[in-house]
PDB file of N, CA and C in Angstrom:
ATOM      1  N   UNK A   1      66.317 109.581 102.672  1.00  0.00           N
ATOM      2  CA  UNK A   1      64.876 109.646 102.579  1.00  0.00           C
ATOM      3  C   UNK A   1      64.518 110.710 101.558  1.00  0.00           C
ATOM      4  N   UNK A   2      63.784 110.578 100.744  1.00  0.00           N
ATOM      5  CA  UNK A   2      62.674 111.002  99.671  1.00  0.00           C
ATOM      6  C   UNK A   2      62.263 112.771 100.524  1.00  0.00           C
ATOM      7  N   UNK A   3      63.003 114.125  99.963  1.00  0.00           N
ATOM      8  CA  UNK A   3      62.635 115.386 100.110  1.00  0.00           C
ATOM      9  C   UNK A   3      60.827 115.165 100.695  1.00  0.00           C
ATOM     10  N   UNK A   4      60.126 114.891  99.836  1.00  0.00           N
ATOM     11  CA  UNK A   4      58.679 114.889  99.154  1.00  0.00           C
ATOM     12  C   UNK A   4      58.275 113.880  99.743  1.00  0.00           C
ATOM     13  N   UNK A   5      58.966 112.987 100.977  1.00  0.00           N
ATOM     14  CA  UNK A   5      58.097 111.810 101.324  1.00  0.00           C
ATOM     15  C   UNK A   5      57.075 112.276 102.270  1.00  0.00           C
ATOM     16  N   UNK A   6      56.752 113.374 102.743  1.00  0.00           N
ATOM     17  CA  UNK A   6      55.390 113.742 103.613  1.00  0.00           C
ATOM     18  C   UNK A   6      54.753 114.407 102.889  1.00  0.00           C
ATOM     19  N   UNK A   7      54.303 114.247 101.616  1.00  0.00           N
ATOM     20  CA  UNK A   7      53.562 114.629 100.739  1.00  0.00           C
ATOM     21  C   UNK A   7      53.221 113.621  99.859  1.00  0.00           C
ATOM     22  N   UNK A   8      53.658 112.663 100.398  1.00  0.00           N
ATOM     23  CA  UNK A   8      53.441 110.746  99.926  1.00  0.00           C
ATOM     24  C   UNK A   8      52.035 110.600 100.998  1.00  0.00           C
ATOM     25  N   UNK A   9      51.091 111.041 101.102  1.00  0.00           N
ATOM     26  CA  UNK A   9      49.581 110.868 102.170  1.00  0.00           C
ATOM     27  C   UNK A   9      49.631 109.300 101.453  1.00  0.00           C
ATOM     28  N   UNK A  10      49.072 109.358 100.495  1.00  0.00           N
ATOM     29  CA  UNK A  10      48.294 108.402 100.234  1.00  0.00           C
ATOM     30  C   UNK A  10      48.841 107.374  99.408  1.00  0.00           C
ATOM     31  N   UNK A  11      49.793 107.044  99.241  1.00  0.00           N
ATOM     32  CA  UNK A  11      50.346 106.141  98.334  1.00  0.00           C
ATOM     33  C   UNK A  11      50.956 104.764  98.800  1.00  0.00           C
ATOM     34  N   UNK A  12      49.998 103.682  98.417  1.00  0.00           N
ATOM     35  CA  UNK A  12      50.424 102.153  98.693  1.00  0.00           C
ATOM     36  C   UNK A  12      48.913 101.722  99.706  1.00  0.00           C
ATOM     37  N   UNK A  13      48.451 101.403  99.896  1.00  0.00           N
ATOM     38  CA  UNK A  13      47.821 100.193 100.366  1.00  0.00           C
ATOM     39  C   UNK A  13      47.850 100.226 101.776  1.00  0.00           C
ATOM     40  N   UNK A  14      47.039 100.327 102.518  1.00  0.00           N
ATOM     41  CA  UNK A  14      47.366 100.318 104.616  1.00  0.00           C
ATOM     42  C   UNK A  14      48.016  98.740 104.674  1.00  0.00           C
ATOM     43  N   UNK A  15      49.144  98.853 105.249  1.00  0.00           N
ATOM     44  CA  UNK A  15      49.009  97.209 106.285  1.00  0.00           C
ATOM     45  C   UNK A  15      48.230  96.619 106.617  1.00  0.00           C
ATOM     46  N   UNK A  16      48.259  95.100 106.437  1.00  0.00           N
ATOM     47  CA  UNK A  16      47.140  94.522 107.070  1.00  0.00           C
ATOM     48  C   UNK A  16      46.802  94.989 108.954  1.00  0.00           C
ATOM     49  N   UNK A  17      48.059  94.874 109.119  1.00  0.00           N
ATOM     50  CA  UNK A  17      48.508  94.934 111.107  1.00  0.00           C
ATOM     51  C   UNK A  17      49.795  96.150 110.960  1.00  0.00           C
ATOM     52  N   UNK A  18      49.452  96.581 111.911  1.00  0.00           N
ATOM     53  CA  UNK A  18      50.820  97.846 112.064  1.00  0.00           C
ATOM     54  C   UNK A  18      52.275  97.289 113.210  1.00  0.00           C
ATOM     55  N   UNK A  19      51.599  95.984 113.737  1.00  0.00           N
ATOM     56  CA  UNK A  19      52.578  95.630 115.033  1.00  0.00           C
ATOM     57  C   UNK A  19      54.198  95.421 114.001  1.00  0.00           C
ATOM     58  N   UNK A  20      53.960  94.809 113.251  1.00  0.00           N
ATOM     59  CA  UNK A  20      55.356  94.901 112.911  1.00  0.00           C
ATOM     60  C   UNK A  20      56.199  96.361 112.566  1.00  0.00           C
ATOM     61  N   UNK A  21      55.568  96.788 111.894  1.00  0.00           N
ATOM     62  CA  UNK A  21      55.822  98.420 111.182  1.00  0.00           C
ATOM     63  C   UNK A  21      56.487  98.861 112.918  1.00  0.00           C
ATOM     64  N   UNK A  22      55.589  98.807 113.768  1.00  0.00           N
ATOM     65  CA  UNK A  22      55.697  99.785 114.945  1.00  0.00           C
ATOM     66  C   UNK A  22      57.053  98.746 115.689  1.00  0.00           C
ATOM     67  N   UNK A  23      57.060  97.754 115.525  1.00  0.00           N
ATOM     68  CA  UNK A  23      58.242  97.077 116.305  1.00  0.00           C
ATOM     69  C   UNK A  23      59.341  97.356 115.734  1.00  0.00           C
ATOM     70  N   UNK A  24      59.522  97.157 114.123  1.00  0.00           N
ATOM     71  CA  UNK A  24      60.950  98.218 113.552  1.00  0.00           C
ATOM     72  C   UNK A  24      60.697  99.650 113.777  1.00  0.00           C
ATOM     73  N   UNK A  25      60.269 100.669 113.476  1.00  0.00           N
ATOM     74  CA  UNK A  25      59.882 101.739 113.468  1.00  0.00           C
ATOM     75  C   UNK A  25      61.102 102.175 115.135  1.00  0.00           C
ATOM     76  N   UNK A  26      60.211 101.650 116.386  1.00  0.00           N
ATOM     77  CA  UNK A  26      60.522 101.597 117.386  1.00  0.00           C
ATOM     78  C   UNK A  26      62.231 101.149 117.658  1.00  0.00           C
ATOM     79  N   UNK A  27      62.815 100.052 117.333  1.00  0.00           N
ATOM     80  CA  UNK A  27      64.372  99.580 117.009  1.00  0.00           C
ATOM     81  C   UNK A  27      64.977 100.497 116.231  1.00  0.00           C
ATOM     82  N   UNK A  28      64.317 100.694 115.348  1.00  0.00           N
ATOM     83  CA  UNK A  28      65.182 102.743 114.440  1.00  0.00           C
ATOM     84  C   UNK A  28      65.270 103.639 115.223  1.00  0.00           C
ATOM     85  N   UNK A  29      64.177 104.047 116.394  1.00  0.00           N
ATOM     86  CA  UNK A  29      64.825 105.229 117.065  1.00  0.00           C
ATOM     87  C   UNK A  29      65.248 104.799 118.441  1.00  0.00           C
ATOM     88  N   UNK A  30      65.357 103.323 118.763  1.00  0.00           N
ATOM     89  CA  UNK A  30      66.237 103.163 119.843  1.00  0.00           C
ATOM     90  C   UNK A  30      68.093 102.954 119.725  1.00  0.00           C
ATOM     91  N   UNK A  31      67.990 102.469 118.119  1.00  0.00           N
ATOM     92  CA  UNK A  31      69.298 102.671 117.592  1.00  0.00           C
ATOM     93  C   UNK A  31      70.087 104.327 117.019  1.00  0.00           C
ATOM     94  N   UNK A  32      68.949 105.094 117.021  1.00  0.00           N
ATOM     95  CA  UNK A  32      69.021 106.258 116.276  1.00  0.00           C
ATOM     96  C   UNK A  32      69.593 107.164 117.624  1.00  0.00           C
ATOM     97  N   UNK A  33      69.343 106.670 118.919  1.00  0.00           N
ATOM     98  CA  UNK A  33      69.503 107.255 120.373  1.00  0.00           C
ATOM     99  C   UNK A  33      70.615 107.019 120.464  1.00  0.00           C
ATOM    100  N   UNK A  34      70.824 105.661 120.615  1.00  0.00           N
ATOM    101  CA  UNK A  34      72.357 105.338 120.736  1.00  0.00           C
ATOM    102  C   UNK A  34      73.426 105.608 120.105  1.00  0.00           C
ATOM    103  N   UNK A  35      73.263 104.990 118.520  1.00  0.00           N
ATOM    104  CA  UNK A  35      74.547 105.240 118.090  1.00  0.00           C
ATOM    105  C   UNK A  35      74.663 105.938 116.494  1.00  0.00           C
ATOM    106  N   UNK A  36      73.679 106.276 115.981  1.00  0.00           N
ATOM    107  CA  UNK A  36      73.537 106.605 115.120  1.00  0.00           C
ATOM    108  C   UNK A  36      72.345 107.583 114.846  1.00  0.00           C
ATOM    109  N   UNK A  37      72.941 108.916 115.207  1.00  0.00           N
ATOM    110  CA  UNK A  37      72.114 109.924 114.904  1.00  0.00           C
ATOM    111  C   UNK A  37      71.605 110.274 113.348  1.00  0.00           C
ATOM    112  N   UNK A  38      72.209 109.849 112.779  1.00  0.00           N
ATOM    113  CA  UNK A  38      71.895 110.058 110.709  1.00  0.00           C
ATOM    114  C   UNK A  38      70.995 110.034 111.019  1.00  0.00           C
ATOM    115  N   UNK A  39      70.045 109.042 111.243  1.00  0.00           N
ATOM    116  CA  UNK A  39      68.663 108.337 110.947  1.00  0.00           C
ATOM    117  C   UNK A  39      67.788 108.484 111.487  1.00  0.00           C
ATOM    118  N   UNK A  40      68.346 109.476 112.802  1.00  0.00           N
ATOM    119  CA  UNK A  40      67.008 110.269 113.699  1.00  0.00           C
ATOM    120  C   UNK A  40      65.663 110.733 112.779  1.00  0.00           C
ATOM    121  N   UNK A  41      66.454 111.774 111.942  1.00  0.00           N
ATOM    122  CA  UNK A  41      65.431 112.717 111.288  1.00  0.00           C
ATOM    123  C   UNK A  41      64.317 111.721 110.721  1.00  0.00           C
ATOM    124  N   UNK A  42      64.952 110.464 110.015  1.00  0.00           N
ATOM    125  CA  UNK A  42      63.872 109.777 108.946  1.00  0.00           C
ATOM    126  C   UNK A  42      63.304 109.092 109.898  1.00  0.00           C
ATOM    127  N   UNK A  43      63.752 108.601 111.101  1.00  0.00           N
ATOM    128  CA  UNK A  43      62.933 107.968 111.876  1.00  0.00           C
ATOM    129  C   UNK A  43      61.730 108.636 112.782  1.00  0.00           C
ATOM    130  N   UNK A  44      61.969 109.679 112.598  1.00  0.00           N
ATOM    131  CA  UNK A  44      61.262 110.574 113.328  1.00  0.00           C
ATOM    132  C   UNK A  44      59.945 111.183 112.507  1.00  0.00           C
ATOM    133  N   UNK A  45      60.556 111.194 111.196  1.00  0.00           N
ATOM    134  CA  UNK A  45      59.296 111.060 110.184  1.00  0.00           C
ATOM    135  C   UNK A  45      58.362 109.974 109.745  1.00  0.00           C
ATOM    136  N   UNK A  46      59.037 109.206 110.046  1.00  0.00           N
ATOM    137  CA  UNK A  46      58.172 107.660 109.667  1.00  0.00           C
ATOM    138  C   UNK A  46      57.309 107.164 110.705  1.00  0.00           C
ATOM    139  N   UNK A  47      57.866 107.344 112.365  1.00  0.00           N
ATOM    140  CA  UNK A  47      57.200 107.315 113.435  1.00  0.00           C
ATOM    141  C   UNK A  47      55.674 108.125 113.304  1.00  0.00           C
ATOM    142  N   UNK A  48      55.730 109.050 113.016  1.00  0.00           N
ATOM    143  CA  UNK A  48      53.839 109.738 112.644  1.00  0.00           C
ATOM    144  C   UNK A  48      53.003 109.058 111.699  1.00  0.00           C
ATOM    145  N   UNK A  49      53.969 107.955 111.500  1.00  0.00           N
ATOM    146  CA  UNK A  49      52.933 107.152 110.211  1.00  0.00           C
ATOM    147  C   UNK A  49      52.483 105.960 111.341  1.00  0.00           C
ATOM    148  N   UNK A  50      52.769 105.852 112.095  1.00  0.00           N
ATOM    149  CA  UNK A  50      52.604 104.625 113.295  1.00  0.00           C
ATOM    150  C   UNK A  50      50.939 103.557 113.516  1.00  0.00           C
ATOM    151  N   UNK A  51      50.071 105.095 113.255  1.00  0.00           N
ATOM    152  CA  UNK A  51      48.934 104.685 113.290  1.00  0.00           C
ATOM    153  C   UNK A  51      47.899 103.623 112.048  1.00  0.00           C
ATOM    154  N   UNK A  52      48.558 104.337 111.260  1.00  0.00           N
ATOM    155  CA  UNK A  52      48.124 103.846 109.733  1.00  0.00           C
ATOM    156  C   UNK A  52      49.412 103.584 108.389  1.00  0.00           C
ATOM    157  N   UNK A  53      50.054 102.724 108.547  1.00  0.00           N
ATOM    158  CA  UNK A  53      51.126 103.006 108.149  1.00  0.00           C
ATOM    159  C   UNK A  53      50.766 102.484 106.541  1.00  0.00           C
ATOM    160  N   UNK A  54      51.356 102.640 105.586  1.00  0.00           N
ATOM    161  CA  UNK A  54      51.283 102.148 104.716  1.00  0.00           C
ATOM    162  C   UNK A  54      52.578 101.092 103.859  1.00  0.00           C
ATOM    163  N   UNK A  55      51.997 100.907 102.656  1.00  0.00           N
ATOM    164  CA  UNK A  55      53.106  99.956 102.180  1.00  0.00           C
ATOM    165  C   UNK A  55      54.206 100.885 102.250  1.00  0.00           C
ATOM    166  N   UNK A  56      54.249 101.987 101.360  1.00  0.00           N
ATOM    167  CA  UNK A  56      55.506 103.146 100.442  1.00  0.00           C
ATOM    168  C   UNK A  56      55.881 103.145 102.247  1.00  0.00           C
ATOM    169  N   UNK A  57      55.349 103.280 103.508  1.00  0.00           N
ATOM    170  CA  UNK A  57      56.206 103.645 104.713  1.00  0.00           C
ATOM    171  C   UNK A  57      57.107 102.306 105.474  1.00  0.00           C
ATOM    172  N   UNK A  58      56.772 101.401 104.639  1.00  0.00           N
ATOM    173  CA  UNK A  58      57.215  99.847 105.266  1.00  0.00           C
ATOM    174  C   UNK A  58      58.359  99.732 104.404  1.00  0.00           C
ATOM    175  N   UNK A  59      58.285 100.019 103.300  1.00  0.00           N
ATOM    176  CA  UNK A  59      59.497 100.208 102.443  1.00  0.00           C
ATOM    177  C   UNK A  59      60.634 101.419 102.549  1.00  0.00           C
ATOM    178  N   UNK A  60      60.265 102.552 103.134  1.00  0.00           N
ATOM    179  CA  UNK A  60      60.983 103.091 103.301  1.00  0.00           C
ATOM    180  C   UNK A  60      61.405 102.479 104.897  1.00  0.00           C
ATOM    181  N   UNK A  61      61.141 102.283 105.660  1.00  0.00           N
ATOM    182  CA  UNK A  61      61.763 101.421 107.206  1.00  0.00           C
ATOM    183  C   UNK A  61      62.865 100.230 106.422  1.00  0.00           C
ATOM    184  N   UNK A  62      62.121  99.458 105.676  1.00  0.00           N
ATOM    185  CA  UNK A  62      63.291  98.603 105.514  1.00  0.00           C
ATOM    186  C   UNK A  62      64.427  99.079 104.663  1.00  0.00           C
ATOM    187  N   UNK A  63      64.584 100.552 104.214  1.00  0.00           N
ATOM    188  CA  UNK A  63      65.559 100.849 103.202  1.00  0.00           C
ATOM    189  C   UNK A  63      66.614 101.342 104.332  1.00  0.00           C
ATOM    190  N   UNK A  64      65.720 101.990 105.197  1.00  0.00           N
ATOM    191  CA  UNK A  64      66.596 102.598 106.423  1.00  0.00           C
ATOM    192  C   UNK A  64      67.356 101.440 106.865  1.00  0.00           C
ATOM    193  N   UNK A  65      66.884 100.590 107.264  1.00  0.00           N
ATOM    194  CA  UNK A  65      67.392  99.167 107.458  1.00  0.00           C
ATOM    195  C   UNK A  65      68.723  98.613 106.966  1.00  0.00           C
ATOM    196  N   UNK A  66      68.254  98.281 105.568  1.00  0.00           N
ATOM    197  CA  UNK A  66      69.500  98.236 104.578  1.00  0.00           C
ATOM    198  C   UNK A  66      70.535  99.221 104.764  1.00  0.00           C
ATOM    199  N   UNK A  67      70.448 100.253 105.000  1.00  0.00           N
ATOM    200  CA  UNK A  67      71.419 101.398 104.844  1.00  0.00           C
ATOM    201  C   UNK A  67      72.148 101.093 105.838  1.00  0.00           C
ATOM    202  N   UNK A  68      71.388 101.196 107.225  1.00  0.00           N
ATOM    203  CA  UNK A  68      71.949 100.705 108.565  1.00  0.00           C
ATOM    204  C   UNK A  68      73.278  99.441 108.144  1.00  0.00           C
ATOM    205  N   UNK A  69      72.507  98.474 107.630  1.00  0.00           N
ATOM    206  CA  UNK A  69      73.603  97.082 107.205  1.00  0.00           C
ATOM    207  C   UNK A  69      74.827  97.275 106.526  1.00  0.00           C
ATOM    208  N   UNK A  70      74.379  98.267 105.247  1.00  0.00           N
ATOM    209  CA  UNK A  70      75.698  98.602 104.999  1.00  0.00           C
ATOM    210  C   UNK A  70      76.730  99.002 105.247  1.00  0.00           C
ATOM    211  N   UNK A  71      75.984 100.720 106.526  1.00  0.00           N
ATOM    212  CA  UNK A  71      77.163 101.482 107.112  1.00  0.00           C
ATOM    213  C   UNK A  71      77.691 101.380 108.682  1.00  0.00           C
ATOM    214  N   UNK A  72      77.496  99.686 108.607  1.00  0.00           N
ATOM    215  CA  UNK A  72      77.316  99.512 109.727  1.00  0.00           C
ATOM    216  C   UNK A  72      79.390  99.744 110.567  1.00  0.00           C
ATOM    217  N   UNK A  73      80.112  99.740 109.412  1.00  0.00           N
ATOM    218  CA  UNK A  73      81.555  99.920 109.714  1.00  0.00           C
ATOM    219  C   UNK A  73      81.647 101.304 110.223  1.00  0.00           C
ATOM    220  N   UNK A  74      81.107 102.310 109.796  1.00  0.00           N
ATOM    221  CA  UNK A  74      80.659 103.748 109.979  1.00  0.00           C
ATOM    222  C   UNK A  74      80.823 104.233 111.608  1.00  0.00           C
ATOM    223  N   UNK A  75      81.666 104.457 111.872  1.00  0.00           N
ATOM    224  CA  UNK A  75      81.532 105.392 113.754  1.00  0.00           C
ATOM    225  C   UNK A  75      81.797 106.830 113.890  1.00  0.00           C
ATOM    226  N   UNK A  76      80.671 107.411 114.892  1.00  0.00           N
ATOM    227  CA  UNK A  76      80.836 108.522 115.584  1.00  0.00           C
ATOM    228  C   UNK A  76      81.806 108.736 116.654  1.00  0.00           C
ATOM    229  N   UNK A  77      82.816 109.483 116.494  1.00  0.00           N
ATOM    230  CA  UNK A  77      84.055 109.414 117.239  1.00  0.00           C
ATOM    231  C   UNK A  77      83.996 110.537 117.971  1.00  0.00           C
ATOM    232  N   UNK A  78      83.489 110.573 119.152  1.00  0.00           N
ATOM    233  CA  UNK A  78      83.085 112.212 120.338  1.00  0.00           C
ATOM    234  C   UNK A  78      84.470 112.258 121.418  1.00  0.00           C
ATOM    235  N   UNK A  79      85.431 113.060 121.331  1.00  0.00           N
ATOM    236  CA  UNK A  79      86.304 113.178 122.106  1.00  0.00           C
ATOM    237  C   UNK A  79      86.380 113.104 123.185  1.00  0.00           C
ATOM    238  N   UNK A  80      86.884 113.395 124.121  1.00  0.00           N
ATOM    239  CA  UNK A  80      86.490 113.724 125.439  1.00  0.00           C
ATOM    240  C   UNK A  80      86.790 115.342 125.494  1.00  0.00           C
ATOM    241  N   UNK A  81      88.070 115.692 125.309  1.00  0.00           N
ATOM    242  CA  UNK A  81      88.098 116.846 125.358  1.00  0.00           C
ATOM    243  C   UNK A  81      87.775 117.721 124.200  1.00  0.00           C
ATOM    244  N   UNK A  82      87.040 118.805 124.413  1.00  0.00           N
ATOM    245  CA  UNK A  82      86.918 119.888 123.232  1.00  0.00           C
ATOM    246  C   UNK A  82      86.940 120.692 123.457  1.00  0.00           C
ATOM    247  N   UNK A  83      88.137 121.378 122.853  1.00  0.00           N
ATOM    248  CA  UNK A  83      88.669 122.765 123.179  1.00  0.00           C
ATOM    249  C   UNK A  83      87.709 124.114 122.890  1.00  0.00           C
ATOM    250  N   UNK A  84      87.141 124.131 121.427  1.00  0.00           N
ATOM    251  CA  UNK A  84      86.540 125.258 121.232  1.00  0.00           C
ATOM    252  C   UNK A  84      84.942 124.893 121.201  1.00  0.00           C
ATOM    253  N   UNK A  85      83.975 125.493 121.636  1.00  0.00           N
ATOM    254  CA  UNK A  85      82.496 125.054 121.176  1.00  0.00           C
ATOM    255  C   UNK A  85      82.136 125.714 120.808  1.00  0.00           C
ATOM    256  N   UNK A  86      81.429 126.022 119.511  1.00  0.00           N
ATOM    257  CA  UNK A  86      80.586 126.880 119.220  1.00  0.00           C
ATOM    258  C   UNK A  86      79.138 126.887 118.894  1.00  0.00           C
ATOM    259  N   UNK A  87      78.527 127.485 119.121  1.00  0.00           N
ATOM    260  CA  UNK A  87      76.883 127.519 119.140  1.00  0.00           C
ATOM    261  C   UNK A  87      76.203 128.533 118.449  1.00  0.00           C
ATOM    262  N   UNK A  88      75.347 128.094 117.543  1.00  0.00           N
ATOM    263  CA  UNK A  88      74.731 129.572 116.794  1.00  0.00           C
ATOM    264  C   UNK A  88      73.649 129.626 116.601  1.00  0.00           C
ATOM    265  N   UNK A  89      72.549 130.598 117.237  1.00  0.00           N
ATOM    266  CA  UNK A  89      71.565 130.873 117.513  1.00  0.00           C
ATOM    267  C   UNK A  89      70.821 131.681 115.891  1.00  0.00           C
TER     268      UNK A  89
END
């Protein structure tokens, strides 16, 4: 995702209807829960566009999309055991 994309206010055209926007939007962060944290962050930014979404935010959902398709061979491998944890405040 685009550094500068929440400084994209106004660029592209509103949707006619937001139901679609909000039905992918929504499948990005139920996939973003499960199995693929990458895409939290951008989904989490695109979600505040929910109300009024625009074109430039429909295009960025479906790029997320695409990306998803590609790396879809891609796995998070969480051990069971882990010896050392570290945490930094």
């Amino acid at each position: 995702m685009d550094p500068n994309y929440l400084k994209q206010e106004g660029e592209g055209d509103l949707l006619p209807t937001n139901t679609q926007y909000r039905q992918a939007e929504g499948a990005l962060l139920y996939v973003a829960t499960l199995s693929r944290p990458d895409i939290s962050v951008a989904g989490n930014i695109l979600s505040r566009r929910n109300e009024k979404p625009r074109e430039g935010d429909w295009n960025a959902v479906k790029r997320i999309i695409r990306n998803l398709k590609t790396t879809a061979e891609l796995k998070l491998i969480i051990r069971k055991k882990i010896t050392n944890l570290k945490c930094f405040l």
